[in-house]
N, C-alpha and C. Protein backbone atom coordinates (compact mmCIF):
# COMPACT_ATOMS: atom_id res chain seq x y z
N UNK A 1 47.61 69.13 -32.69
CA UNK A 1 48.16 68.93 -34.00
C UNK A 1 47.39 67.96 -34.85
N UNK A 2 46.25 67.24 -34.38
CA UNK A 2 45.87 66.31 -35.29
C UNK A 2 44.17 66.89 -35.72
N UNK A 3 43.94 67.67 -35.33
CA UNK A 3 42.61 68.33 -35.86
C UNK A 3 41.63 68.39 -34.29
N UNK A 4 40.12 68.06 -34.88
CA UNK A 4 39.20 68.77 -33.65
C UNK A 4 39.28 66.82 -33.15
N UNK A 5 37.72 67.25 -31.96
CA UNK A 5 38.04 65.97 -31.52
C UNK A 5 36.98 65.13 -32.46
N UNK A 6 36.64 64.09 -32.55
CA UNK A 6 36.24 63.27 -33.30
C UNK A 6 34.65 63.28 -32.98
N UNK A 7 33.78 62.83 -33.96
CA UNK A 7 32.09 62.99 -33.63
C UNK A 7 31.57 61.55 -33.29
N UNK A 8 31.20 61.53 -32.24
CA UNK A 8 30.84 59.88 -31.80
C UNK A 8 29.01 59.67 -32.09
N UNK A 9 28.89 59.06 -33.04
CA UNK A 9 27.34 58.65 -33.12
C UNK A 9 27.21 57.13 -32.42
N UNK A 10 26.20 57.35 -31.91
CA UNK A 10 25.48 55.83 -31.50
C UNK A 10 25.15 55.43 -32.63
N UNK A 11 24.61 54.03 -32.50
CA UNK A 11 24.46 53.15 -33.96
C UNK A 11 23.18 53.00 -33.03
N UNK A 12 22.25 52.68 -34.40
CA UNK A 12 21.11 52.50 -33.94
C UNK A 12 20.54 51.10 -33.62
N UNK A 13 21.18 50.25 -33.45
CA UNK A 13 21.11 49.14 -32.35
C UNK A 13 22.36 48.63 -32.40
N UNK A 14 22.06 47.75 -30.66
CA UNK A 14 23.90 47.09 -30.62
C UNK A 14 23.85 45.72 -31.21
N UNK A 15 25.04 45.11 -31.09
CA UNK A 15 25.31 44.04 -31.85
C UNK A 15 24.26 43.01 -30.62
N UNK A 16 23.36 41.98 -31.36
CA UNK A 16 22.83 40.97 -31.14
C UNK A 16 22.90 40.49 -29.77
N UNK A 17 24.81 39.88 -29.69
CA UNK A 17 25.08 39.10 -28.63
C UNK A 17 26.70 39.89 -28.26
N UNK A 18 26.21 39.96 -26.64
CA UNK A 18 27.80 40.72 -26.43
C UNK A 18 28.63 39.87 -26.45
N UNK A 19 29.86 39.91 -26.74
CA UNK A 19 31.26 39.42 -26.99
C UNK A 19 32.60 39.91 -26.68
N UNK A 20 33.21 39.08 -26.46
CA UNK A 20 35.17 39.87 -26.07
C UNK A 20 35.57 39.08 -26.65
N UNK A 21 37.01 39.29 -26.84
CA UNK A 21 37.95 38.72 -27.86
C UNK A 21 37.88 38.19 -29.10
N UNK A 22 36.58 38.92 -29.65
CA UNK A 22 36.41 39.17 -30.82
C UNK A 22 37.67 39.45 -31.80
N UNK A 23 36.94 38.95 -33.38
CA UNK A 23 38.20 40.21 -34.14
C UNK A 23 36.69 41.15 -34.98
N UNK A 24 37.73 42.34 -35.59
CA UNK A 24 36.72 42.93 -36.36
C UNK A 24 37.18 43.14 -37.51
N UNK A 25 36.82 43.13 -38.39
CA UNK A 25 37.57 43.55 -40.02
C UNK A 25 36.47 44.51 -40.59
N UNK A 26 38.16 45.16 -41.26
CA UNK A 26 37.02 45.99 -42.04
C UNK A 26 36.95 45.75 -43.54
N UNK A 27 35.91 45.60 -43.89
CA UNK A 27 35.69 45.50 -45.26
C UNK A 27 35.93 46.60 -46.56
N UNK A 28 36.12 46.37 -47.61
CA UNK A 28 36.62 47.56 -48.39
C UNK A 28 35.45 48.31 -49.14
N UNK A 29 34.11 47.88 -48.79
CA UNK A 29 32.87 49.14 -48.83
C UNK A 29 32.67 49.65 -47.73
N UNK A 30 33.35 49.39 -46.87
CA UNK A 30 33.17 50.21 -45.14
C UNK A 30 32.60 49.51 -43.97
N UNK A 31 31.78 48.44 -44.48
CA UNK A 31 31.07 47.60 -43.33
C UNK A 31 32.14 47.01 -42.37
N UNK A 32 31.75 46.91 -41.46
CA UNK A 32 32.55 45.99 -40.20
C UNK A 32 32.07 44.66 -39.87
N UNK A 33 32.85 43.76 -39.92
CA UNK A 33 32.18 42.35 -39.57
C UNK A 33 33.21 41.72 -38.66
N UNK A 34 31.91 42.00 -37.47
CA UNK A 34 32.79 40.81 -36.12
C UNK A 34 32.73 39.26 -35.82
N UNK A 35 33.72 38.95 -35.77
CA UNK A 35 33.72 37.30 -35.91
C UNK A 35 34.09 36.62 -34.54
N UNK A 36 33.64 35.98 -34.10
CA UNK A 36 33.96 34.97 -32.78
C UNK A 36 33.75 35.66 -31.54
N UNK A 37 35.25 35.46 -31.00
CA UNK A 37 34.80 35.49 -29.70
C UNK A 37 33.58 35.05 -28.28
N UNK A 38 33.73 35.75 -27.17
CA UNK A 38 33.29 35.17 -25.74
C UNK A 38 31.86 35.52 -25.00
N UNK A 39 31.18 35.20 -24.84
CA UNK A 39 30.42 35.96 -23.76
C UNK A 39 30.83 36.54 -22.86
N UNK A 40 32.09 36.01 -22.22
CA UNK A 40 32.66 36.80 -21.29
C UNK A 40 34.11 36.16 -21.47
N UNK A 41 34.80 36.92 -20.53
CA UNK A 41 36.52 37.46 -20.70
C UNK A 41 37.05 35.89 -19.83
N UNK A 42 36.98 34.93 -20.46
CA UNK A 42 36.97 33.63 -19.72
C UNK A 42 37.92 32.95 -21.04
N UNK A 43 39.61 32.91 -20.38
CA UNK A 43 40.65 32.21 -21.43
C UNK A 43 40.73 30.84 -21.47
N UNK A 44 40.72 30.00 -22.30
CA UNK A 44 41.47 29.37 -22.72
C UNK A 44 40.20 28.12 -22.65
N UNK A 45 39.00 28.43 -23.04
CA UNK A 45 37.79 28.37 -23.16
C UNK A 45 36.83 28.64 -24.35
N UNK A 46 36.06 27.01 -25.02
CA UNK A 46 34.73 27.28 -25.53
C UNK A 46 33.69 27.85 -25.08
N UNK A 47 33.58 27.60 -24.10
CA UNK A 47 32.57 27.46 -23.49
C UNK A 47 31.92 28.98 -23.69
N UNK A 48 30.74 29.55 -23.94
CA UNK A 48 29.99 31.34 -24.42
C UNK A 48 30.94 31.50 -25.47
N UNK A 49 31.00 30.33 -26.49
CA UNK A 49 31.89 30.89 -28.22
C UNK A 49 30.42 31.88 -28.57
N UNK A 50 30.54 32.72 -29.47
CA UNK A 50 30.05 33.43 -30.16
C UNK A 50 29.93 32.64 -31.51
N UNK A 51 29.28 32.11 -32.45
CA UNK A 51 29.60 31.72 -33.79
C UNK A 51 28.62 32.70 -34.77
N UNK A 52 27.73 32.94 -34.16
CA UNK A 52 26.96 34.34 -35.27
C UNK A 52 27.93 35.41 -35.52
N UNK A 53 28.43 35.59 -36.67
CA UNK A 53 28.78 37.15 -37.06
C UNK A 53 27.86 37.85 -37.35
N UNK A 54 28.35 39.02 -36.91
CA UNK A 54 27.48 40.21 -36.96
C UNK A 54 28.30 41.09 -38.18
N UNK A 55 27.41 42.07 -38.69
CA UNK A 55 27.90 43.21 -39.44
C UNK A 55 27.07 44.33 -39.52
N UNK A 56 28.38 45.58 -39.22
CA UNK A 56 27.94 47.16 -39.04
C UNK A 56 28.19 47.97 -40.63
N UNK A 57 26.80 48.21 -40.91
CA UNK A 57 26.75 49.15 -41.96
C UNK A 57 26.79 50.29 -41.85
N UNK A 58 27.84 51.35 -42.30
CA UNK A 58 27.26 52.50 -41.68
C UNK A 58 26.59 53.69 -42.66
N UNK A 59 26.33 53.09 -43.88
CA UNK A 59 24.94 53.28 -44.33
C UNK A 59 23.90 53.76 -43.97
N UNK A 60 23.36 52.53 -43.13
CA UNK A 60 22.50 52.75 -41.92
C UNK A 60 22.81 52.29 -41.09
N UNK A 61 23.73 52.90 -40.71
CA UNK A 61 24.22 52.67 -38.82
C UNK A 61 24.03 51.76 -38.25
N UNK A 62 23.87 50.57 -38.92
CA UNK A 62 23.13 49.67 -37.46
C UNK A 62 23.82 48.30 -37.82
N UNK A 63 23.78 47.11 -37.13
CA UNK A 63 24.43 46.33 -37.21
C UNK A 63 23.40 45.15 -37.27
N UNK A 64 23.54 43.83 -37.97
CA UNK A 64 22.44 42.86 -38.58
C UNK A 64 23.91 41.34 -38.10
N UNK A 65 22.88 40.64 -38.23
CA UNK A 65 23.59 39.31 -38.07
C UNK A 65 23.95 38.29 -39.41
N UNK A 66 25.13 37.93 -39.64
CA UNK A 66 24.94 37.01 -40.67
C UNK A 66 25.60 35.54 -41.15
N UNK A 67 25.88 34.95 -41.79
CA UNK A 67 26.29 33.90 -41.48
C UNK A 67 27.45 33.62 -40.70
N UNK A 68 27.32 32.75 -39.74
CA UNK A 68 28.05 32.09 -38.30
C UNK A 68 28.72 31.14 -38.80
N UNK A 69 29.99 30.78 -38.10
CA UNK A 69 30.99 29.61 -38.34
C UNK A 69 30.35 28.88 -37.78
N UNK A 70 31.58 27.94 -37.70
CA UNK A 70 30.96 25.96 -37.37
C UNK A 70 32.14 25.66 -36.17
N UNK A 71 33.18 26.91 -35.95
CA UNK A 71 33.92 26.08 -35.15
C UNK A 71 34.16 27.55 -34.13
N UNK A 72 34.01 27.58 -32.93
CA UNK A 72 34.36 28.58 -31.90
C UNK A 72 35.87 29.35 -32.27
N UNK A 73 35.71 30.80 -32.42
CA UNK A 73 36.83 31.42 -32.93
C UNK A 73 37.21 32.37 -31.42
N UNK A 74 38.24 32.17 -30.55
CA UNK A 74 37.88 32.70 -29.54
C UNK A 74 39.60 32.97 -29.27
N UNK A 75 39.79 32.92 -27.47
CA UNK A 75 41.36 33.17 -27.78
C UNK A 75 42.13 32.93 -28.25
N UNK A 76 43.25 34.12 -28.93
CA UNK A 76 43.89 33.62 -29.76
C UNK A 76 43.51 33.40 -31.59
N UNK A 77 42.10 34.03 -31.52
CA UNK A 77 42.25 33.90 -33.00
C UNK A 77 42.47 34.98 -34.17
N UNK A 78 41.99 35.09 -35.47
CA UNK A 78 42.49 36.26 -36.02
C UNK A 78 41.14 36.44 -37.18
N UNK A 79 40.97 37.59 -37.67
CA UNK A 79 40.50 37.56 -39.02
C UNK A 79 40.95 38.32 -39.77
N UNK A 80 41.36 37.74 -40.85
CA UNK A 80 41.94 38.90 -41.90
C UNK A 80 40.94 38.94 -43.42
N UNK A 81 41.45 40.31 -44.19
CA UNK A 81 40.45 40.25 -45.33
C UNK A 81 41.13 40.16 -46.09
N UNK A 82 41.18 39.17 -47.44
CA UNK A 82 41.76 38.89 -48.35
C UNK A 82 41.84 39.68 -49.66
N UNK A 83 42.53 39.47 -50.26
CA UNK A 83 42.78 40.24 -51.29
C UNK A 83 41.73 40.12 -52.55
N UNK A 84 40.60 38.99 -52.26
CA UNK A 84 39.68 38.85 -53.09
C UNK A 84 38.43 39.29 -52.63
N UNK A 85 38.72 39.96 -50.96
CA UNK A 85 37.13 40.62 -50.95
C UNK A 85 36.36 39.79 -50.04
N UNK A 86 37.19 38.50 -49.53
CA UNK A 86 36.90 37.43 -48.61
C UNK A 86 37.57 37.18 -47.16
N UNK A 87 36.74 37.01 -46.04
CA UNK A 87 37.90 37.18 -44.80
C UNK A 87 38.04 35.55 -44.28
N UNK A 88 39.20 35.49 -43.99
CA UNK A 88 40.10 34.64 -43.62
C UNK A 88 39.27 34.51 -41.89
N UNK A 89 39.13 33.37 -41.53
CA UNK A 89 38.97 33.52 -39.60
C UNK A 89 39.29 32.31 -39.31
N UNK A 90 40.40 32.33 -38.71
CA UNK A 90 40.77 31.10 -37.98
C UNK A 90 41.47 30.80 -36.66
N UNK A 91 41.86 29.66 -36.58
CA UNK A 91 42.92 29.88 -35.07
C UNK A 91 41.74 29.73 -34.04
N UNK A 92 42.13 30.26 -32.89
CA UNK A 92 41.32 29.79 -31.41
C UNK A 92 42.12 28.91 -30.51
N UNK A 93 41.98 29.25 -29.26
CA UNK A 93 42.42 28.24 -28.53
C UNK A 93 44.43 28.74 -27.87
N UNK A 94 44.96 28.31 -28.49
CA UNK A 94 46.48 27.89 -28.16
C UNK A 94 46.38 27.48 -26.75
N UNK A 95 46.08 26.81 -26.04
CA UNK A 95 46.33 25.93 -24.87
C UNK A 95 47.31 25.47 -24.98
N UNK A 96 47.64 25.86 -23.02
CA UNK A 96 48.58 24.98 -22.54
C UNK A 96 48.68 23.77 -22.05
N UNK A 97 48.28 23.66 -20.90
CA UNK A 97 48.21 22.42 -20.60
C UNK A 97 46.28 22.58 -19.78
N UNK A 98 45.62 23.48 -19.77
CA UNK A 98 44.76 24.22 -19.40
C UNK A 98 43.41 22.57 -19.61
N UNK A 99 42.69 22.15 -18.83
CA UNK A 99 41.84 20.75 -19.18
C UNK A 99 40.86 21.64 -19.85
N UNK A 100 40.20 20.69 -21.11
CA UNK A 100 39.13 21.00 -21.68
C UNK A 100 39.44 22.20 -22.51
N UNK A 101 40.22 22.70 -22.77
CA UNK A 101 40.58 23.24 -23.97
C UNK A 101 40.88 22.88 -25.16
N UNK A 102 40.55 23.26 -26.38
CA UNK A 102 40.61 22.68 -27.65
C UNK A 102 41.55 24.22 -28.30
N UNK A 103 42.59 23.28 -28.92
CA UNK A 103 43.25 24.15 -29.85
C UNK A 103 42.18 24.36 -31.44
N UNK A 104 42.23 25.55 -32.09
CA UNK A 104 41.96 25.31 -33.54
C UNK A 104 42.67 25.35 -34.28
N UNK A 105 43.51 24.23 -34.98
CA UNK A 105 44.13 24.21 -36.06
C UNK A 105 43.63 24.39 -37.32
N UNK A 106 42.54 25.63 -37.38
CA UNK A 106 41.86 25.68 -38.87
C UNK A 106 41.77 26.69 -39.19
N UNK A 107 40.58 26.78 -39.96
CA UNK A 107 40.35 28.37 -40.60
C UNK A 107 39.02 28.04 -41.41
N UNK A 108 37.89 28.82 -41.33
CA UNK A 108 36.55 29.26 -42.07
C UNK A 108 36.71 30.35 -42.89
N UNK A 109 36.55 30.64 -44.63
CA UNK A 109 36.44 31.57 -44.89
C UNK A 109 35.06 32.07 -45.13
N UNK A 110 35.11 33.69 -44.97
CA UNK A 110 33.62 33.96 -44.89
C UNK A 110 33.60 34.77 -46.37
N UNK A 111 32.20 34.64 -47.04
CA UNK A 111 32.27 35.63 -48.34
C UNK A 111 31.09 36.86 -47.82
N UNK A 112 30.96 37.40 -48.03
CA UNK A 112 30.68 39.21 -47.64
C UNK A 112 29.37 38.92 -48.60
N UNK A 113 28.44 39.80 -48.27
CA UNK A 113 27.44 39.88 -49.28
C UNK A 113 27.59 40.35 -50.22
N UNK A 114 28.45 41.33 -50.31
CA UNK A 114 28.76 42.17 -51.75
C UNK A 114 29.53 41.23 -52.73
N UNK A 115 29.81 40.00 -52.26
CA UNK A 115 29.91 39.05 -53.26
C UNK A 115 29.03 38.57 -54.32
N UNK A 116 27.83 38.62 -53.99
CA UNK A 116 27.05 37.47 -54.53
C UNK A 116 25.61 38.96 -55.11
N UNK A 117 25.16 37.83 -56.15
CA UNK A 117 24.38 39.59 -56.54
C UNK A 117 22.74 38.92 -55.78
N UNK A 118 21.24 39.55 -56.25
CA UNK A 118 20.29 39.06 -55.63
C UNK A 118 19.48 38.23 -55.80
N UNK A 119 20.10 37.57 -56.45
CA UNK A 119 19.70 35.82 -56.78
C UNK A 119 20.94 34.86 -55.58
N UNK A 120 21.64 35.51 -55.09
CA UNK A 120 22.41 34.26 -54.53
C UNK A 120 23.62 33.84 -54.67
N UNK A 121 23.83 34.69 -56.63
CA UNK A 121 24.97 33.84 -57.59
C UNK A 121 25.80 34.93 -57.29
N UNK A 122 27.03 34.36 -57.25
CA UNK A 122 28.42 35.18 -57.71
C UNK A 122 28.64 36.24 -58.30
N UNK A 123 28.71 36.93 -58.13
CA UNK A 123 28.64 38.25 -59.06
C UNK A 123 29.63 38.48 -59.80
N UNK A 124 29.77 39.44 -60.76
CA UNK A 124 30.80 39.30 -61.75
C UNK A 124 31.75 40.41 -60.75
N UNK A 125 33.24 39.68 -60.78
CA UNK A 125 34.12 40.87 -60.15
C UNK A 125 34.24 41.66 -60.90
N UNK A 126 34.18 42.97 -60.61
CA UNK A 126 34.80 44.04 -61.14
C UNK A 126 36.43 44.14 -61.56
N UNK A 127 36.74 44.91 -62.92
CA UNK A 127 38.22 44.30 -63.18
C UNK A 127 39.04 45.54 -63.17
N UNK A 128 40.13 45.81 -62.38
CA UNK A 128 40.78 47.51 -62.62
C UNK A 128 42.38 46.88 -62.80
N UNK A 129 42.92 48.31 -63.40
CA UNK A 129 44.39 48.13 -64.24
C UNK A 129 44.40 49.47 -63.13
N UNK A 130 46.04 49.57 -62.81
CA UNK A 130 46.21 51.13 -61.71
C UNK A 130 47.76 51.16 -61.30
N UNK A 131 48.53 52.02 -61.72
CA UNK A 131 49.53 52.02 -61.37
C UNK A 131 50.25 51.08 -60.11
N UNK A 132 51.83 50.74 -59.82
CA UNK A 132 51.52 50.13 -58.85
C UNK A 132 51.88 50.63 -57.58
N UNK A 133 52.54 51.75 -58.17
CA UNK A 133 53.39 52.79 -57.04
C UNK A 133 52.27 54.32 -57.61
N UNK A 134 52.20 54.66 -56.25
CA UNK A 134 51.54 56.20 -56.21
C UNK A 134 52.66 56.84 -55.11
N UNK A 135 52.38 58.29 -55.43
CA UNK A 135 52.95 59.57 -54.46
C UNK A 135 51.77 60.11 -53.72
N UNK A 136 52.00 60.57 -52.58
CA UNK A 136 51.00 61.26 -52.07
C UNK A 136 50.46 62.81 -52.44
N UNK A 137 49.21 62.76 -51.96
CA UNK A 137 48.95 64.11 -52.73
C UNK A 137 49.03 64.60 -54.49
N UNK A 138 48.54 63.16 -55.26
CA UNK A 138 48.80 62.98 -56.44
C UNK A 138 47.44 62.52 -56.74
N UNK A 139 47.13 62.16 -58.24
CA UNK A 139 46.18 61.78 -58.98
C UNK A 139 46.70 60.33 -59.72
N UNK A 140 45.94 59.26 -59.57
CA UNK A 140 46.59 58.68 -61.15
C UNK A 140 45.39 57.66 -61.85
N UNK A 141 45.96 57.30 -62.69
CA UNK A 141 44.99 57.04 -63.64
C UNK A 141 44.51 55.41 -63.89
N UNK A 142 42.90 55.16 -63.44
CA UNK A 142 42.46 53.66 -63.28
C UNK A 142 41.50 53.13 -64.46
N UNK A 143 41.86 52.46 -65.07
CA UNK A 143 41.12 51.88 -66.35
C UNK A 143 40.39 50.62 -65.52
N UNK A 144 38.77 50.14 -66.11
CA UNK A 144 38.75 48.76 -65.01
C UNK A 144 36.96 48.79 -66.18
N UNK A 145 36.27 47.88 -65.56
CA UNK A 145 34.46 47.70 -65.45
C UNK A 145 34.04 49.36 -65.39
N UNK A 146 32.67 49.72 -65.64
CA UNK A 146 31.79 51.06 -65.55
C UNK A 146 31.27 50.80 -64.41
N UNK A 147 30.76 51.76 -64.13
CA UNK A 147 29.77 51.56 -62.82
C UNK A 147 30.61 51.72 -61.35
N UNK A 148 32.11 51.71 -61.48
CA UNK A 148 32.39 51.60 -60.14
C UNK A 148 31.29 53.17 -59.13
N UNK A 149 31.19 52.64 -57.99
CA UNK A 149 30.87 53.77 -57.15
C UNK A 149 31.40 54.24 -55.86
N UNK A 150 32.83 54.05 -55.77
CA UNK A 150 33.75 54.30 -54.77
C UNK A 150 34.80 53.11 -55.01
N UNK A 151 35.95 53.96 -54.86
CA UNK A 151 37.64 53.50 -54.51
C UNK A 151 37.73 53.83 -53.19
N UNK A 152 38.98 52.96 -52.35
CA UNK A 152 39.38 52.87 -51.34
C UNK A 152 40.90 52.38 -51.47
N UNK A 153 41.93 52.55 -50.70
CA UNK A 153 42.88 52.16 -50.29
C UNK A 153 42.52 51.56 -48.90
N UNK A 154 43.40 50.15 -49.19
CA UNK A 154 43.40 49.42 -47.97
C UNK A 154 44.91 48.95 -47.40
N UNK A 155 45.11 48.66 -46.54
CA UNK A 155 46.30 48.65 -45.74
C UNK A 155 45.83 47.04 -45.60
N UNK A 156 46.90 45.88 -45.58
CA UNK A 156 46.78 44.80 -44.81
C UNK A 156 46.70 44.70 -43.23
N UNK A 157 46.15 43.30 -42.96
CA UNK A 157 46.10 43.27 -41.58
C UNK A 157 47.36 42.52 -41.11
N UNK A 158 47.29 42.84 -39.37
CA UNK A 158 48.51 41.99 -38.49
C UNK A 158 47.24 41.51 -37.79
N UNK A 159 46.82 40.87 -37.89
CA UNK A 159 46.15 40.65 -36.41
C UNK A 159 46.16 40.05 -35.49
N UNK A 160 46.35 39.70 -33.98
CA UNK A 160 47.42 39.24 -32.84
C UNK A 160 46.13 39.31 -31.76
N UNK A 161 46.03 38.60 -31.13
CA UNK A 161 45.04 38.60 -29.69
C UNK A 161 43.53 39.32 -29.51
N UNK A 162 42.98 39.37 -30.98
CA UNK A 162 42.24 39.88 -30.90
C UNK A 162 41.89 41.16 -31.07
N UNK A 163 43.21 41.58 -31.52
CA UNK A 163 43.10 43.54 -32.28
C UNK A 163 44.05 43.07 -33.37
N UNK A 164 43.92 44.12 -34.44
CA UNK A 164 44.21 44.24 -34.99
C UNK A 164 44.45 46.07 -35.56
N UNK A 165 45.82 46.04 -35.27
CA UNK A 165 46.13 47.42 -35.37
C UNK A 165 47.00 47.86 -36.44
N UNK A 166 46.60 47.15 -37.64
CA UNK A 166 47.26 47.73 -38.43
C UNK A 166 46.08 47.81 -39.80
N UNK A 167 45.41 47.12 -40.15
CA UNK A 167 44.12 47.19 -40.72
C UNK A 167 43.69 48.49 -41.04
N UNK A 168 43.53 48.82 -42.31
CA UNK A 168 43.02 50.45 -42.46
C UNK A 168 41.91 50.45 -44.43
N UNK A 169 41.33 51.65 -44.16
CA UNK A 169 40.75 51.56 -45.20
C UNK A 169 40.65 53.19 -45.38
N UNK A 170 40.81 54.06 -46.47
CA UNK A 170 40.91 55.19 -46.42
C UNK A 170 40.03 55.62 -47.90
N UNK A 171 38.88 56.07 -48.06
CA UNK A 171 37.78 56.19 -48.96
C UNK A 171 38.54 57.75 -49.75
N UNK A 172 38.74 57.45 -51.49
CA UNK A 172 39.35 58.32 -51.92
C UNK A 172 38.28 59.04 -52.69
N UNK A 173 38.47 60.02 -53.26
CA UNK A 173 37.35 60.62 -54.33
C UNK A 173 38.29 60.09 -56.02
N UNK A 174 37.22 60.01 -56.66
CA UNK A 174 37.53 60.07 -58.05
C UNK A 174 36.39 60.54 -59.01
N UNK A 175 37.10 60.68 -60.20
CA UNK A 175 36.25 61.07 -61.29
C UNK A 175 36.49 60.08 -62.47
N UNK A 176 35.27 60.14 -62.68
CA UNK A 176 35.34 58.52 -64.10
C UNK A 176 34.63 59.42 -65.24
N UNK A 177 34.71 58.84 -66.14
CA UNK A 177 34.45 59.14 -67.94
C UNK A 177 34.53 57.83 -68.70
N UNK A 178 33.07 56.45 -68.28
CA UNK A 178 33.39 55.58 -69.13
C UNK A 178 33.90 54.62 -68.31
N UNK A 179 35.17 53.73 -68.74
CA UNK A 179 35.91 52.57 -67.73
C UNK A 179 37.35 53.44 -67.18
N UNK A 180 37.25 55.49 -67.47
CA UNK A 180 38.51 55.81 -67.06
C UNK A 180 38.31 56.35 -66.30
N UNK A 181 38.90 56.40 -64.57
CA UNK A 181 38.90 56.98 -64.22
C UNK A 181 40.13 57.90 -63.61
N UNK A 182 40.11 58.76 -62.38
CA UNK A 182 41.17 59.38 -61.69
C UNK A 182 40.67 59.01 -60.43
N UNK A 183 41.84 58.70 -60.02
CA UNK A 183 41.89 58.51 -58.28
C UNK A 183 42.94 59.05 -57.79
N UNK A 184 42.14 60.01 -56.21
CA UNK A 184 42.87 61.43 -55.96
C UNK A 184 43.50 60.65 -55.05
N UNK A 185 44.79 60.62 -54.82
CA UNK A 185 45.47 59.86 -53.47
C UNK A 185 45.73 60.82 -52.54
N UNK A 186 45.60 60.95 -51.43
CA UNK A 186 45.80 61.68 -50.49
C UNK A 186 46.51 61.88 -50.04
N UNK A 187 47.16 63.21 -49.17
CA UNK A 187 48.05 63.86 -48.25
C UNK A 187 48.48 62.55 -47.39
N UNK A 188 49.82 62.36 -46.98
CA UNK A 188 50.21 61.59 -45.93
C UNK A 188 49.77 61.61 -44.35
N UNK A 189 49.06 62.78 -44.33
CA UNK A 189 48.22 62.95 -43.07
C UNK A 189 46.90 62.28 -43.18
């Protein structure tokens, strides 16, 4: 009932440094960026933190390294993506009474490259007006900046032990004329 089976491509290289208890987010141009985690499956422990993030384009398939935190994000932590296009990563740790464990009572935010244009600087956000309720299997109508080159619906995250299973991003088609466009919302399937 849910269609054929799914097409698995290899990426054309793996991530840098292996890791567990990672989180992964997904970004709302499609890239994936993994944050923290272990060298190995070892709780309640700095010790093999990961602090390089990595990110998967699938553009070109492959995954690049990019700016790393300052504080070990490991069991127990979370990353979420914010509503400005920025991910949240914090937490680590929750120890019990476990020696040499460090709780993280913090949080690093990370900004995405598609922030910043190719000088470095900030880029101008893009600005959209859009109904606030849609139906499925409907059209409706987005006034905003020119130039957009893809809409997406995104779902917020839960994220809990290192998954995050509620996180979604679903790439819609539209048609623009100017700063108007249509965005096709999709079937509930």
């Amino acid at each position: 009932g849910y269609g054929n089976n799914p097409t698995v491509t290899a990426t054309s290289n793996t991530l840098t440094y292996a890791r567990t208890m990672h989180n992964s987010t997904e970004l709302p141009n499609g890239q994936v960026l993994v944050t923290g985690g272990l060298s190995d499956a070892s709780l309640f422990t700095d010790t093999g933190a990961r602090l390089t993030a990595e990110l998967y384009d699938p553009n070109t398939n492959s995954w690049s390294t990019v700016a790393g935190m300052q504080t070990p994000r490991t069991y127990h932590s979370v990353s979420i993506l914010m509503v400005d296009g920025r991910v949240f990563v914090g937490g680590g740790g929750l120890c019990d009474s476990t020696p040499g464990c460090v709780n993280h009572f913090d949080a690093e935010i990370y900004s995405p490259p598609y922030l910043f244009d190719s000088g470095g600087n900030q880029s101008q956000r893009p600005v959209i007006s859009a109904p606030s309720v849609a139906n499925y299997n409907t059209s409706i109508p987005v006034t905003g900046s020119t130039g957009f080159q893809s809409f997406s619906l995104i779902r917020f995250s839960a994220a809990t032990h290192s998954t995050n299973n509620e996180q979604r991003r679903i790439p819609v088609s539209f048609n623009s004329s100017g700063q108007s466009y249509t965005v096709n919302i999709p079937n509930r399937n």
